[in-house]
PDB file of N, CA and C in Angstrom:
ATOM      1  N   UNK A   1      67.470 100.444 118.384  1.00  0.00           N
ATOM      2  CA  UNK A   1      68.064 101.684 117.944  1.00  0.00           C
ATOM      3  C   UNK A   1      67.728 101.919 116.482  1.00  0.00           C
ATOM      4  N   UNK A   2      67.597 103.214 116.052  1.00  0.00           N
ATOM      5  CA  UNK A   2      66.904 103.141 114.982  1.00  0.00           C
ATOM      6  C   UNK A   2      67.934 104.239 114.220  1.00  0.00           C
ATOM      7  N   UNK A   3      68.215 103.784 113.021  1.00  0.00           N
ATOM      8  CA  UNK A   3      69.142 104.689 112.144  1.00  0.00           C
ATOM      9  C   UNK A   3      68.922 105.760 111.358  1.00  0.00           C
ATOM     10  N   UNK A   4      69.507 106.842 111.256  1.00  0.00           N
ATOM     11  CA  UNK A   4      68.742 108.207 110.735  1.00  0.00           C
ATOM     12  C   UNK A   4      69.057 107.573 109.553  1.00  0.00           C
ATOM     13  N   UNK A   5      68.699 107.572 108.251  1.00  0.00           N
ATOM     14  CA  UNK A   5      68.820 106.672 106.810  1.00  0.00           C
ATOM     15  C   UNK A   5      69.153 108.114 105.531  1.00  0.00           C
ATOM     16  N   UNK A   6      68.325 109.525 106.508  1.00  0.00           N
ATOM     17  CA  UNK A   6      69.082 110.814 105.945  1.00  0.00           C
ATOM     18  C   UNK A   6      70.367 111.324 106.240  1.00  0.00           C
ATOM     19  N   UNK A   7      71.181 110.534 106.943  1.00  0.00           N
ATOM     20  CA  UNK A   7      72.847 110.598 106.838  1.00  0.00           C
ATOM     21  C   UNK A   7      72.849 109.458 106.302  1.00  0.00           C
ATOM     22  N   UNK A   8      74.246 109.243 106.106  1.00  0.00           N
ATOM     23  CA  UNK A   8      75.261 107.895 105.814  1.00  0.00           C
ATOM     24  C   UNK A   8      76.604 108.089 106.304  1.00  0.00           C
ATOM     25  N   UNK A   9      76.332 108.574 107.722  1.00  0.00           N
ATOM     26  CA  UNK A   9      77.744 108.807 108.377  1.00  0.00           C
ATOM     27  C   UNK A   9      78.431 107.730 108.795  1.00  0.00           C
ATOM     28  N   UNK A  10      77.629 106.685 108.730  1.00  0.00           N
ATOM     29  CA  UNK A  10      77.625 105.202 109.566  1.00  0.00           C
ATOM     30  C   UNK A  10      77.994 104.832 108.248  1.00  0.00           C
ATOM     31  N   UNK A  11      78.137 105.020 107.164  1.00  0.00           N
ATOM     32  CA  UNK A  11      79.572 104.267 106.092  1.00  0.00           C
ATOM     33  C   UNK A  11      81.029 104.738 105.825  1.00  0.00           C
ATOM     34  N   UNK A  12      81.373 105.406 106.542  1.00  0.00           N
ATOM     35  CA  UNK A  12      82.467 106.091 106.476  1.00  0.00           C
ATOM     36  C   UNK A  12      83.107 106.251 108.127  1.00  0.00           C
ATOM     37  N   UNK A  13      84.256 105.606 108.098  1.00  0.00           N
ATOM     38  CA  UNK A  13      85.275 106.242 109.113  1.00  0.00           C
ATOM     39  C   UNK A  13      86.578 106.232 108.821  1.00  0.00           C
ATOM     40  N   UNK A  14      87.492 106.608 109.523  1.00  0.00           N
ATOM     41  CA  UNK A  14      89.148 106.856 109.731  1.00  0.00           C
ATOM     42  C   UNK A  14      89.547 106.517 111.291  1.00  0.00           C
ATOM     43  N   UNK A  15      90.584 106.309 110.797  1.00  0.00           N
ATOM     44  CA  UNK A  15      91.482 105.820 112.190  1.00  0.00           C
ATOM     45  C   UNK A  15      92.647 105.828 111.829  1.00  0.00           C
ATOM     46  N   UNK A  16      92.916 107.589 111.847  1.00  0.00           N
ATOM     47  CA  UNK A  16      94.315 108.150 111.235  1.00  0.00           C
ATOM     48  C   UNK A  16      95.306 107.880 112.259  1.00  0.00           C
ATOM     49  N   UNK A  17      95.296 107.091 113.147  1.00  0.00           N
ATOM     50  CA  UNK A  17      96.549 106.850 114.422  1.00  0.00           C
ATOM     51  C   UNK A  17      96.910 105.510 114.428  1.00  0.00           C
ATOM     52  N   UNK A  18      96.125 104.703 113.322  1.00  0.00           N
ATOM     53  CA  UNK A  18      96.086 103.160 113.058  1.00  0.00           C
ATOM     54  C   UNK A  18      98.200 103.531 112.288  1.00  0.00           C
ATOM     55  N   UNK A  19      98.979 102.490 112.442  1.00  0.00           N
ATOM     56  CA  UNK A  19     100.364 102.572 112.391  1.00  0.00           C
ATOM     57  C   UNK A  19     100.517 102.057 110.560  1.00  0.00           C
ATOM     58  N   UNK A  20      99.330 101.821 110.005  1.00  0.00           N
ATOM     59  CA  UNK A  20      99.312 101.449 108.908  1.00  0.00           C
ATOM     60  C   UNK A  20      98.483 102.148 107.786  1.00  0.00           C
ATOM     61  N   UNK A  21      98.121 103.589 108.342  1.00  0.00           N
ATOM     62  CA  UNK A  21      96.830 104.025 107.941  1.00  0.00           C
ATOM     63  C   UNK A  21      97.952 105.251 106.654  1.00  0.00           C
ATOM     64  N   UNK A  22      97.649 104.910 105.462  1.00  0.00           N
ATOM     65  CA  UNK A  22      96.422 104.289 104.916  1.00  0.00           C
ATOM     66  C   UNK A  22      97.168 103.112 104.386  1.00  0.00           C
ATOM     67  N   UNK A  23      96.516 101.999 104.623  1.00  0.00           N
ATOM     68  CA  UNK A  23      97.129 101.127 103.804  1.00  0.00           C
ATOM     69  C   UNK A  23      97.334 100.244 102.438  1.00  0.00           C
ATOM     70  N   UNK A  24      96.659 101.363 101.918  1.00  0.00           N
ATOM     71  CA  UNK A  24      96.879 101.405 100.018  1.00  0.00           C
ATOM     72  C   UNK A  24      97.255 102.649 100.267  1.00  0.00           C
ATOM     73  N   UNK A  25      97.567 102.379  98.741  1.00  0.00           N
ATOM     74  CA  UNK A  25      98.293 103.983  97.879  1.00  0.00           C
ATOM     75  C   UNK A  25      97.191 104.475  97.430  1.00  0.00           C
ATOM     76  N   UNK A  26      96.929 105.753  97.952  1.00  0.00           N
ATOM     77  CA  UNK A  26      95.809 106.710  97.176  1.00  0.00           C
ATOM     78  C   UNK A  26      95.774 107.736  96.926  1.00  0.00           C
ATOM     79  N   UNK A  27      94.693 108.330  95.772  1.00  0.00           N
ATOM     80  CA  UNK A  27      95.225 109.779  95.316  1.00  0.00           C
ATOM     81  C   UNK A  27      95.135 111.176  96.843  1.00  0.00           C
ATOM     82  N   UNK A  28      93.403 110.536  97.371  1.00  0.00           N
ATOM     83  CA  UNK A  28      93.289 111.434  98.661  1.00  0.00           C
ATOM     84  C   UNK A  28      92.986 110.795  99.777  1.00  0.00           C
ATOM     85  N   UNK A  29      94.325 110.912 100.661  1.00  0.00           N
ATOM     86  CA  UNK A  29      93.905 110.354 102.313  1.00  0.00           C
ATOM     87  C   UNK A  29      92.446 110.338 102.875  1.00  0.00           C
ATOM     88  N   UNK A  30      92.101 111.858 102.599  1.00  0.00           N
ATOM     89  CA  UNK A  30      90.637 112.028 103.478  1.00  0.00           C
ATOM     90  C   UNK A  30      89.996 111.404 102.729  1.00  0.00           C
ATOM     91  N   UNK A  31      89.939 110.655 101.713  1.00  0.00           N
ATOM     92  CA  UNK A  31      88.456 109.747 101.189  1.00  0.00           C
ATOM     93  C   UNK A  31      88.762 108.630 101.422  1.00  0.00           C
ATOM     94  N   UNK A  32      89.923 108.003 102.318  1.00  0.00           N
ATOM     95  CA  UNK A  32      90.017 106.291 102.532  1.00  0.00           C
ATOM     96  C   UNK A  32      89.251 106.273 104.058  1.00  0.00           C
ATOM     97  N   UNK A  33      88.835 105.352 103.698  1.00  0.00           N
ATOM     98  CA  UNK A  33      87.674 104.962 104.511  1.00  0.00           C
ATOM     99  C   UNK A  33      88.468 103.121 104.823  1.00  0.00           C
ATOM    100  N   UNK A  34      88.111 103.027 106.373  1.00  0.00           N
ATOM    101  CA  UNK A  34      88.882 101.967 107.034  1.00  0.00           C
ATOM    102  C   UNK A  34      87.459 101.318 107.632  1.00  0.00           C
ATOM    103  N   UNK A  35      86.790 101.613 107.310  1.00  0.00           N
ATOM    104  CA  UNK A  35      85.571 100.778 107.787  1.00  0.00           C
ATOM    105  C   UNK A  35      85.879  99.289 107.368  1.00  0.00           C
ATOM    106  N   UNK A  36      85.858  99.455 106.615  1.00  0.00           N
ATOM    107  CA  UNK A  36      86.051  97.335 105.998  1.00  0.00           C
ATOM    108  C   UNK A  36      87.592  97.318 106.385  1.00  0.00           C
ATOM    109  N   UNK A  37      88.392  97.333 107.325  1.00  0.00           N
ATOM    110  CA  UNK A  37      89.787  97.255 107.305  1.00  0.00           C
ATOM    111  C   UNK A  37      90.365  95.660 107.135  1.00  0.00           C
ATOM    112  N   UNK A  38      89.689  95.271 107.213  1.00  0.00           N
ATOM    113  CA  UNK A  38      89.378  93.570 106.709  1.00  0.00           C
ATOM    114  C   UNK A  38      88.712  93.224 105.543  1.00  0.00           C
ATOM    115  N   UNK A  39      89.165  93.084 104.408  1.00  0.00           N
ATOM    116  CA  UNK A  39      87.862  92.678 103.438  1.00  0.00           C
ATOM    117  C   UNK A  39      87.231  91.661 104.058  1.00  0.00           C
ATOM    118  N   UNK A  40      85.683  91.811 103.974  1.00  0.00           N
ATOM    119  CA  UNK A  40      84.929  90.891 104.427  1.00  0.00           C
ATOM    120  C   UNK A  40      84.464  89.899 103.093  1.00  0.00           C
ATOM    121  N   UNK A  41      84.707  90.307 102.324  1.00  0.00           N
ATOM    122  CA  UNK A  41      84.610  89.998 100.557  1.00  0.00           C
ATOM    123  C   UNK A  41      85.910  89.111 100.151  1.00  0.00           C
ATOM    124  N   UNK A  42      86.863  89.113 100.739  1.00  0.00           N
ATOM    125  CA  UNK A  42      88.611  88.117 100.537  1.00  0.00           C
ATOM    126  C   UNK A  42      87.791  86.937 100.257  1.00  0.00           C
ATOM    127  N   UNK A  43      86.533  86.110 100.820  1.00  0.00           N
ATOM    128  CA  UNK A  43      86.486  84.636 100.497  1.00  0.00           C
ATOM    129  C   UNK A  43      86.043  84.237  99.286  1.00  0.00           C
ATOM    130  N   UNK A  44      85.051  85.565  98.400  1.00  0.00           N
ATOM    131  CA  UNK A  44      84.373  85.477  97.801  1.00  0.00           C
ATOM    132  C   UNK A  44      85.270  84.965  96.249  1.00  0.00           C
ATOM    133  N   UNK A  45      86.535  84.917  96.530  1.00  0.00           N
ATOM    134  CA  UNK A  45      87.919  84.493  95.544  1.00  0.00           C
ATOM    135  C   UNK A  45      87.503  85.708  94.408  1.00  0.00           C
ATOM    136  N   UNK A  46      87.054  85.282  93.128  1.00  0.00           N
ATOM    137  CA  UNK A  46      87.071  86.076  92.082  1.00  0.00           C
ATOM    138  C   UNK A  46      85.895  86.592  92.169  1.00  0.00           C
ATOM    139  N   UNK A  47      84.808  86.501  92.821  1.00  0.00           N
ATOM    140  CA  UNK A  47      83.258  86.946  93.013  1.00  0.00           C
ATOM    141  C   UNK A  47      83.360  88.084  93.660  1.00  0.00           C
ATOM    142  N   UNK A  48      84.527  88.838  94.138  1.00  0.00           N
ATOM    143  CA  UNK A  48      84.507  89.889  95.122  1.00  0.00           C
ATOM    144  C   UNK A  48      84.292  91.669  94.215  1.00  0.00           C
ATOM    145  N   UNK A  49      84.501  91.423  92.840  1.00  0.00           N
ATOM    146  CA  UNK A  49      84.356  92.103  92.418  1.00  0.00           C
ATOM    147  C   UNK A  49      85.862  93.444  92.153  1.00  0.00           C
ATOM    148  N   UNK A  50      86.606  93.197  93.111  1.00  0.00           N
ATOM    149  CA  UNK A  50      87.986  93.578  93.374  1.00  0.00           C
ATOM    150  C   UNK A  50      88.857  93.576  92.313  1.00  0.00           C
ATOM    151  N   UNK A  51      89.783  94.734  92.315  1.00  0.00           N
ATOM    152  CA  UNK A  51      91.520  94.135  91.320  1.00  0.00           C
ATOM    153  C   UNK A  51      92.068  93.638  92.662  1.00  0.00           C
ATOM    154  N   UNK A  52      91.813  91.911  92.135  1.00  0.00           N
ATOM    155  CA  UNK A  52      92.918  91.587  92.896  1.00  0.00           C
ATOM    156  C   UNK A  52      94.064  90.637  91.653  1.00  0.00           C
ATOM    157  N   UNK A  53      94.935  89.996  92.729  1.00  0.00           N
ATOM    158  CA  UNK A  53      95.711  88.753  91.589  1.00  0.00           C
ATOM    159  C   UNK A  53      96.115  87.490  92.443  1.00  0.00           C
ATOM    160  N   UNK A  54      96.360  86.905  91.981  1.00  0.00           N
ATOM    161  CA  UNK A  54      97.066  85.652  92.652  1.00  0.00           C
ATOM    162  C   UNK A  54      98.571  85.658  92.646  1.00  0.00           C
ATOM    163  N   UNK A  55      99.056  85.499  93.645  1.00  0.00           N
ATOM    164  CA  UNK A  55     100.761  85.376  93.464  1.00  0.00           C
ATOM    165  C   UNK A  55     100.725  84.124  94.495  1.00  0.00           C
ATOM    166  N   UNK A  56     101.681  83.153  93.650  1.00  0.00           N
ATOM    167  CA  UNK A  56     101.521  81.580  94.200  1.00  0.00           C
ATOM    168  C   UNK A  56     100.613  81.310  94.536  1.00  0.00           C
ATOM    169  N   UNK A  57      99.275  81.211  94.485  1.00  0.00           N
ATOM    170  CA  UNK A  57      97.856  80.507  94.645  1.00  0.00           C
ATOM    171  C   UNK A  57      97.424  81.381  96.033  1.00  0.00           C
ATOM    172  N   UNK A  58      97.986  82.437  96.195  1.00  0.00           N
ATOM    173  CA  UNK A  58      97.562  83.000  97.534  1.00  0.00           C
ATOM    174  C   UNK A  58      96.984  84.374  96.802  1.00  0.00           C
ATOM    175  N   UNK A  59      95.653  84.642  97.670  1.00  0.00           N
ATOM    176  CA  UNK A  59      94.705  86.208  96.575  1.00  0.00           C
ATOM    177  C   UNK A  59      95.512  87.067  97.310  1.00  0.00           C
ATOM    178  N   UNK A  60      96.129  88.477  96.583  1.00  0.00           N
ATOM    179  CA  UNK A  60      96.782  89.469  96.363  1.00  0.00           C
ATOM    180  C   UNK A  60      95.494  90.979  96.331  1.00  0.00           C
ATOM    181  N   UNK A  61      95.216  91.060  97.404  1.00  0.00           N
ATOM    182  CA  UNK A  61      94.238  92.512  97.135  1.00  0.00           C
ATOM    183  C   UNK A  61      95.077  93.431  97.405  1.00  0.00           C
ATOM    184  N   UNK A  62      96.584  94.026  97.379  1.00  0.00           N
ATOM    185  CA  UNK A  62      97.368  94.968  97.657  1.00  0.00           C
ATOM    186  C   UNK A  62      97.047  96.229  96.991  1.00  0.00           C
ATOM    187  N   UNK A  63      96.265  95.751  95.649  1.00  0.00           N
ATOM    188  CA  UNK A  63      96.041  96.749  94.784  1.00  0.00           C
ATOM    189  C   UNK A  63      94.696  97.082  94.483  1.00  0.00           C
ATOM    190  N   UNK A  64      93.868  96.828  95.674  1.00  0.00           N
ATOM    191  CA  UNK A  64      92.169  96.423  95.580  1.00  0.00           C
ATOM    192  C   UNK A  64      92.040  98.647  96.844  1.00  0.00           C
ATOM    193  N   UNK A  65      91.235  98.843  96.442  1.00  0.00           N
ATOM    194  CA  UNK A  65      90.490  99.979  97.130  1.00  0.00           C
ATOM    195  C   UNK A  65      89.342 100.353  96.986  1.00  0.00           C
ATOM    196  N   UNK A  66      88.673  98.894  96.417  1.00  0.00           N
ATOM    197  CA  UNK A  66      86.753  99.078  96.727  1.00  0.00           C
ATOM    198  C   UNK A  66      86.405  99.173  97.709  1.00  0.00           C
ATOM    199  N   UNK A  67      86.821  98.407  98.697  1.00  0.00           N
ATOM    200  CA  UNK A  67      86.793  98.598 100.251  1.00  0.00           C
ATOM    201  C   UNK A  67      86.860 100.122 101.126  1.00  0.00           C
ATOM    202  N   UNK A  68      87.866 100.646 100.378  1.00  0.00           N
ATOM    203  CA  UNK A  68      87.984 102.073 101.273  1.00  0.00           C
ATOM    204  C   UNK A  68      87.451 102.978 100.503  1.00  0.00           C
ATOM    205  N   UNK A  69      86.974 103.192  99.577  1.00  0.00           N
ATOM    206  CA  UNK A  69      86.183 103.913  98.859  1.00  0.00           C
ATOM    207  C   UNK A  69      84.474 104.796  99.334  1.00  0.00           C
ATOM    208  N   UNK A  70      85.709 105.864  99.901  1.00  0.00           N
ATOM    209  CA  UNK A  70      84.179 106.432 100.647  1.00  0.00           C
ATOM    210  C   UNK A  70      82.838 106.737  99.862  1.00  0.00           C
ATOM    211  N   UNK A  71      82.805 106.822  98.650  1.00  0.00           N
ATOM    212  CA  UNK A  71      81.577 106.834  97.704  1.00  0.00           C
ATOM    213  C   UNK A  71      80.805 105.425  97.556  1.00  0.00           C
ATOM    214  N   UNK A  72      81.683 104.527  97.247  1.00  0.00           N
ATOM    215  CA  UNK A  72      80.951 103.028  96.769  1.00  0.00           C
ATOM    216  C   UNK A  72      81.202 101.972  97.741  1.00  0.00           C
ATOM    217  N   UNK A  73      82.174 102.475  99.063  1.00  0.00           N
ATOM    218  CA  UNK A  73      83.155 100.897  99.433  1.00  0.00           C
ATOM    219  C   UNK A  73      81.896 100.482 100.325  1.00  0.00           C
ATOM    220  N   UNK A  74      80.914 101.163 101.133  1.00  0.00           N
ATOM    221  CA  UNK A  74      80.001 100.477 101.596  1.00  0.00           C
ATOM    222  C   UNK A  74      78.960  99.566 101.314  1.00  0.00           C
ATOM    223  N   UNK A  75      78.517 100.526  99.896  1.00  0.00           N
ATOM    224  CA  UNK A  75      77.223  99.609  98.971  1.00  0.00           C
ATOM    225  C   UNK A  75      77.918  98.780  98.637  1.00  0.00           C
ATOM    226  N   UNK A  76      78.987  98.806  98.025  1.00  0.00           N
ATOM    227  CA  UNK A  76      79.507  97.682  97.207  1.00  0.00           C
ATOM    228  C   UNK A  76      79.684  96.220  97.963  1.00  0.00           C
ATOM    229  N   UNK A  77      79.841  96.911  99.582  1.00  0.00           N
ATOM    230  CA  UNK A  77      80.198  95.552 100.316  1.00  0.00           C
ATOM    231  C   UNK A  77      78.782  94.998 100.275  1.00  0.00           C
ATOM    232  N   UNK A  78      78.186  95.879 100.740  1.00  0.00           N
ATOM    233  CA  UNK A  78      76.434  95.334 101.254  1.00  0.00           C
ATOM    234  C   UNK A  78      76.163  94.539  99.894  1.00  0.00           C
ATOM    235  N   UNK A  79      76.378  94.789  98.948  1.00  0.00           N
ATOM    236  CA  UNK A  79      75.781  94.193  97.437  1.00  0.00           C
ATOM    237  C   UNK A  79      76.242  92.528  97.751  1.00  0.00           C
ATOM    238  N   UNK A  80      77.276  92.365  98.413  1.00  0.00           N
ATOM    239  CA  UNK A  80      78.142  91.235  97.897  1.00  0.00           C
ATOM    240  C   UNK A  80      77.545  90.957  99.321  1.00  0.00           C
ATOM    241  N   UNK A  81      76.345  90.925 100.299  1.00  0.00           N
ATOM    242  CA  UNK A  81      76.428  90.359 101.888  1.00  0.00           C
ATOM    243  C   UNK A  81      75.810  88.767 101.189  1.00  0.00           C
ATOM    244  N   UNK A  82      75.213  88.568 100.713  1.00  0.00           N
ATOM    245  CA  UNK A  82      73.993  87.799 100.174  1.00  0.00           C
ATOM    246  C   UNK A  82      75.106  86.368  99.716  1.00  0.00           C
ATOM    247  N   UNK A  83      75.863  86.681  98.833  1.00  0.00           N
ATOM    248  CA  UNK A  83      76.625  85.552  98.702  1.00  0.00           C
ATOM    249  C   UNK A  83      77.268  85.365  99.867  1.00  0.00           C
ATOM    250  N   UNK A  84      78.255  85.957 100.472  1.00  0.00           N
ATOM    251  CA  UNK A  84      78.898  85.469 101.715  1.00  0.00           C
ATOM    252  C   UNK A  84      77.770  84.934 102.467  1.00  0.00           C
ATOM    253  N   UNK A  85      76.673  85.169 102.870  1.00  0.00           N
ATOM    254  CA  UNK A  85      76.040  84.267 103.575  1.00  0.00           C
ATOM    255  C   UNK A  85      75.375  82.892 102.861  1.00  0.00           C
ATOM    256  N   UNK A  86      75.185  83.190 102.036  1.00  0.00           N
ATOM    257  CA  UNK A  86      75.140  81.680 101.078  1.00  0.00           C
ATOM    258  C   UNK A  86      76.351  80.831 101.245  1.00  0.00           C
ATOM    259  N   UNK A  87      77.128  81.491 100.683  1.00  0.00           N
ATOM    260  CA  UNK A  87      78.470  80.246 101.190  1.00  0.00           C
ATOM    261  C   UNK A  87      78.662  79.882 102.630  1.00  0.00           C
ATOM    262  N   UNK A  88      78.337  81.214 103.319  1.00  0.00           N
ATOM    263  CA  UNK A  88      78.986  80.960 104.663  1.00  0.00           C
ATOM    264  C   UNK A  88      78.026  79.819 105.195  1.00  0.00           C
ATOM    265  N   UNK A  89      76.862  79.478 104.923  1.00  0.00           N
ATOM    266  CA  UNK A  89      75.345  78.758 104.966  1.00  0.00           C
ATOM    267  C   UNK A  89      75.638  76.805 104.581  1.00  0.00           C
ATOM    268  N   UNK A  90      76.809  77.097 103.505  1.00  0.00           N
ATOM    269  CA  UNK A  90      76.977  76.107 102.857  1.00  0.00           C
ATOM    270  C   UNK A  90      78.067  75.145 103.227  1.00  0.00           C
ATOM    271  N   UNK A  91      78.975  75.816 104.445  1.00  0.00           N
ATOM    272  CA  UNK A  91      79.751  74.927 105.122  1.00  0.00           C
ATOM    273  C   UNK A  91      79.515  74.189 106.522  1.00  0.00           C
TER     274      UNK A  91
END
């Protein structure tokens, strides 16, 4: 299957019936993007590039929305694939 590369519709979705949607606080609903509804970036600890924090030694992304960021949250993930597979490589 071959991807039209003149859209980028395939970085952006919603799933406004999800019981948690949206699940950050944001200025505009229609630009959260639930594609990463998982950070796939959480292992990367402080390498993720994220505001996150630590509360009791456990990572805190409550306040992280690189992920849903319909302008950057896709590249930004793709930027960071390279280390996760290095680490992921390394266990």
């Amino acid at each position: 299957m071959l991807v039209d590369t003149k859209t980028e519709n395939y970085k952006f979705t919603q799933h406004k019936q999800c019981e948690f949607f949206p699940c950050h606080k944001v200025k505009n609903v229609e630009e959260f993007n639930c594609l990463f509804c998982y950070c796939p970036l959480y292992m990367l600890k402080d390498e993720c590039g994220g505001n996150f924090k630590y509360t009791n030694g456990v990572k805190d992304c409550s306040e992280c929305t690189i992920t849903h960021s319909k302008q950057h949250g896709y590249d930004h993930v793709m930027s960071k694939m390279g280390l996760v597979s290095k680490i992921g490589s390394e266990r």
